[in-house]
C-alpha atoms as a PDB file:
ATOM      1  CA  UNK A   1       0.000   0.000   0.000  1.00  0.00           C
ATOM      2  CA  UNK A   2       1.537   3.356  -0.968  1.00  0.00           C
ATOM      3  CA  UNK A   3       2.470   6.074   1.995  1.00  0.00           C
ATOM      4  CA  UNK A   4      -0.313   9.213   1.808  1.00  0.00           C
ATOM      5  CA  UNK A   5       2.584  11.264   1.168  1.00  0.00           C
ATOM      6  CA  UNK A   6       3.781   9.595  -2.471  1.00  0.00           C
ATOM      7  CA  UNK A   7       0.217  10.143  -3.563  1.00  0.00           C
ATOM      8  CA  UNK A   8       0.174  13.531  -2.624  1.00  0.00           C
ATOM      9  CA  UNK A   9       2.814  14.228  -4.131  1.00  0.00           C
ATOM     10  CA  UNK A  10       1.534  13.003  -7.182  1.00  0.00           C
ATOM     11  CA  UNK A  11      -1.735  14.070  -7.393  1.00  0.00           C
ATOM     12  CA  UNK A  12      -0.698  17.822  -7.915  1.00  0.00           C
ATOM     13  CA  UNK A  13       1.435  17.058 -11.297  1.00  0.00           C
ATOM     14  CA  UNK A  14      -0.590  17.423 -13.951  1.00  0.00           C
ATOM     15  CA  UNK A  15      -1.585  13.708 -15.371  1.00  0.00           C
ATOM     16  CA  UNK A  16       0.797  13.782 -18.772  1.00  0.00           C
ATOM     17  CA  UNK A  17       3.537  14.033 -15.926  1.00  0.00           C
ATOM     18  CA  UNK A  18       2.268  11.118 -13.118  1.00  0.00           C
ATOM     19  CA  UNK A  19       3.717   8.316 -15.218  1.00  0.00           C
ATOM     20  CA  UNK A  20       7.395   7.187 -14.731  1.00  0.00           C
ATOM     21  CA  UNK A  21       8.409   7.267 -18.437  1.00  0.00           C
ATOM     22  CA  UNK A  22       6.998  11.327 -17.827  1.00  0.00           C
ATOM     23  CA  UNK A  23       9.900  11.868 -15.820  1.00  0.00           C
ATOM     24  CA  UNK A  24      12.769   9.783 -17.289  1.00  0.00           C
ATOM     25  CA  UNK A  25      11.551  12.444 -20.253  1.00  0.00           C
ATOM     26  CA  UNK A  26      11.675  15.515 -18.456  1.00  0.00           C
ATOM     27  CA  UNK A  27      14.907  14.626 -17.308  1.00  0.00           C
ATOM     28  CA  UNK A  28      16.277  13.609 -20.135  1.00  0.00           C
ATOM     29  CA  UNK A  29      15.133  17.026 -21.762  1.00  0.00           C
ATOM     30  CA  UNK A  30      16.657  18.899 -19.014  1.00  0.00           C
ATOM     31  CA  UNK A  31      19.768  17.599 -19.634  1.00  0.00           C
ATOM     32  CA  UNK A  32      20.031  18.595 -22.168  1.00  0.00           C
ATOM     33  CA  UNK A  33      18.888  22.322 -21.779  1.00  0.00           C
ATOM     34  CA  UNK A  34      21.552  22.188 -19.212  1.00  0.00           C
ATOM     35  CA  UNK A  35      23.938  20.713 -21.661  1.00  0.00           C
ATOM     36  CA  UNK A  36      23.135  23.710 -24.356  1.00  0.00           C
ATOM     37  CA  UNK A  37      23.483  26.246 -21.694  1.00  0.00           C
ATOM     38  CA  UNK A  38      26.447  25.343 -20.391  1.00  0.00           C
ATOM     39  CA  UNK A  39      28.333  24.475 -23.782  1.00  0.00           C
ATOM     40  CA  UNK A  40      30.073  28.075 -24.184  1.00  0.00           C
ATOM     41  CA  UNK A  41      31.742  27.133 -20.985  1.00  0.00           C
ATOM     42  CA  UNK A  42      32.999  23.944 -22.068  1.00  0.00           C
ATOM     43  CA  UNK A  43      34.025  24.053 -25.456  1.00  0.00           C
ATOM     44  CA  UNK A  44      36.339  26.795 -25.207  1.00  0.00           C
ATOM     45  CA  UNK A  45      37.408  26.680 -29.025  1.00  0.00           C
ATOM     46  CA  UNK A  46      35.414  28.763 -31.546  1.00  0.00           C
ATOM     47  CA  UNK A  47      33.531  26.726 -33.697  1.00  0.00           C
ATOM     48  CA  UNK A  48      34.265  28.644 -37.211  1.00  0.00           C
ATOM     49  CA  UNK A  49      37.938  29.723 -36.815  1.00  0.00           C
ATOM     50  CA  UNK A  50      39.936  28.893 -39.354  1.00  0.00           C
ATOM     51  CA  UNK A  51      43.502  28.295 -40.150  1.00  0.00           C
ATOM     52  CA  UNK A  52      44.218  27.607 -43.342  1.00  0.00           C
ATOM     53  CA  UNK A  53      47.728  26.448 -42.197  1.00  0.00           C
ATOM     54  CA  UNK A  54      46.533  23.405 -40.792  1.00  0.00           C
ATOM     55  CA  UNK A  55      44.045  22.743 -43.746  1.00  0.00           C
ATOM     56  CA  UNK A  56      43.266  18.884 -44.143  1.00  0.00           C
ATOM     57  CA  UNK A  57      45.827  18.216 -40.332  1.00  0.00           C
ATOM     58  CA  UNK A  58      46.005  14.468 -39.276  1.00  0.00           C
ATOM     59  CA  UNK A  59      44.169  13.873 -35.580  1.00  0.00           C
ATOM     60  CA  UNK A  60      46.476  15.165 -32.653  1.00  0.00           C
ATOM     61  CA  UNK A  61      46.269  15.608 -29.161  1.00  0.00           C
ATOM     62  CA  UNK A  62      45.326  18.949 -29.126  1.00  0.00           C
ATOM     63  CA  UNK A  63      42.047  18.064 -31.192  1.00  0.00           C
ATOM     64  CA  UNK A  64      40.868  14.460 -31.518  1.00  0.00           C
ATOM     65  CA  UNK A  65      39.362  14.750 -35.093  1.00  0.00           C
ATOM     66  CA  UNK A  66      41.659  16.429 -36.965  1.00  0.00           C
ATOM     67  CA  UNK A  67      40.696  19.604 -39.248  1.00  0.00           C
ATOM     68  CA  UNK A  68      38.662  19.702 -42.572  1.00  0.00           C
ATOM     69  CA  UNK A  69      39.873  21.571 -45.389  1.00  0.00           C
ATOM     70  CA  UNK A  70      38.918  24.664 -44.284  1.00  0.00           C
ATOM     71  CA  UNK A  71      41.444  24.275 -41.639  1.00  0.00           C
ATOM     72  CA  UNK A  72      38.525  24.166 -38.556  1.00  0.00           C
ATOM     73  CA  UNK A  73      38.438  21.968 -35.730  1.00  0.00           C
ATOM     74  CA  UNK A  74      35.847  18.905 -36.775  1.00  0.00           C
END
């Protein structure tokens, strides 16, 4: 028998939200809000620099994928 409190709980979601696969949703989608939000902060590297002197580079340490033949970081 479930506690008074879960049900409470519960009962003031709306009803798309009650059901467990709901909330594995909603947190999956706030992940990755979070994930967006943060992403400035974490990839450090502009996106569409390029250096033509490293046009077509092999995979290094610095960056994993190499660079395309624009010379940006893929």
């Amino acid at each position: 028998m479930k506690s008074g409190r879960d049900s409470r709980w519960r009962l003031r979601l709306p009803r798309p939200l009650r059901t467990p696969i709901a909330l594995v949703a909603l947190a999956i989608i706030a992940t990755w809000i979070v994930a967006g939000a943060s992403a400035p902060w974490v990839a450090r590297r502009d996106p569409w620099a390029q250096d033509l002197s490293r046009r077509l580079a092999p995979p290094a340490c610095e960056l994993w994928f190499g660079y395309d033949e624009l010379g940006r970081d893929v």
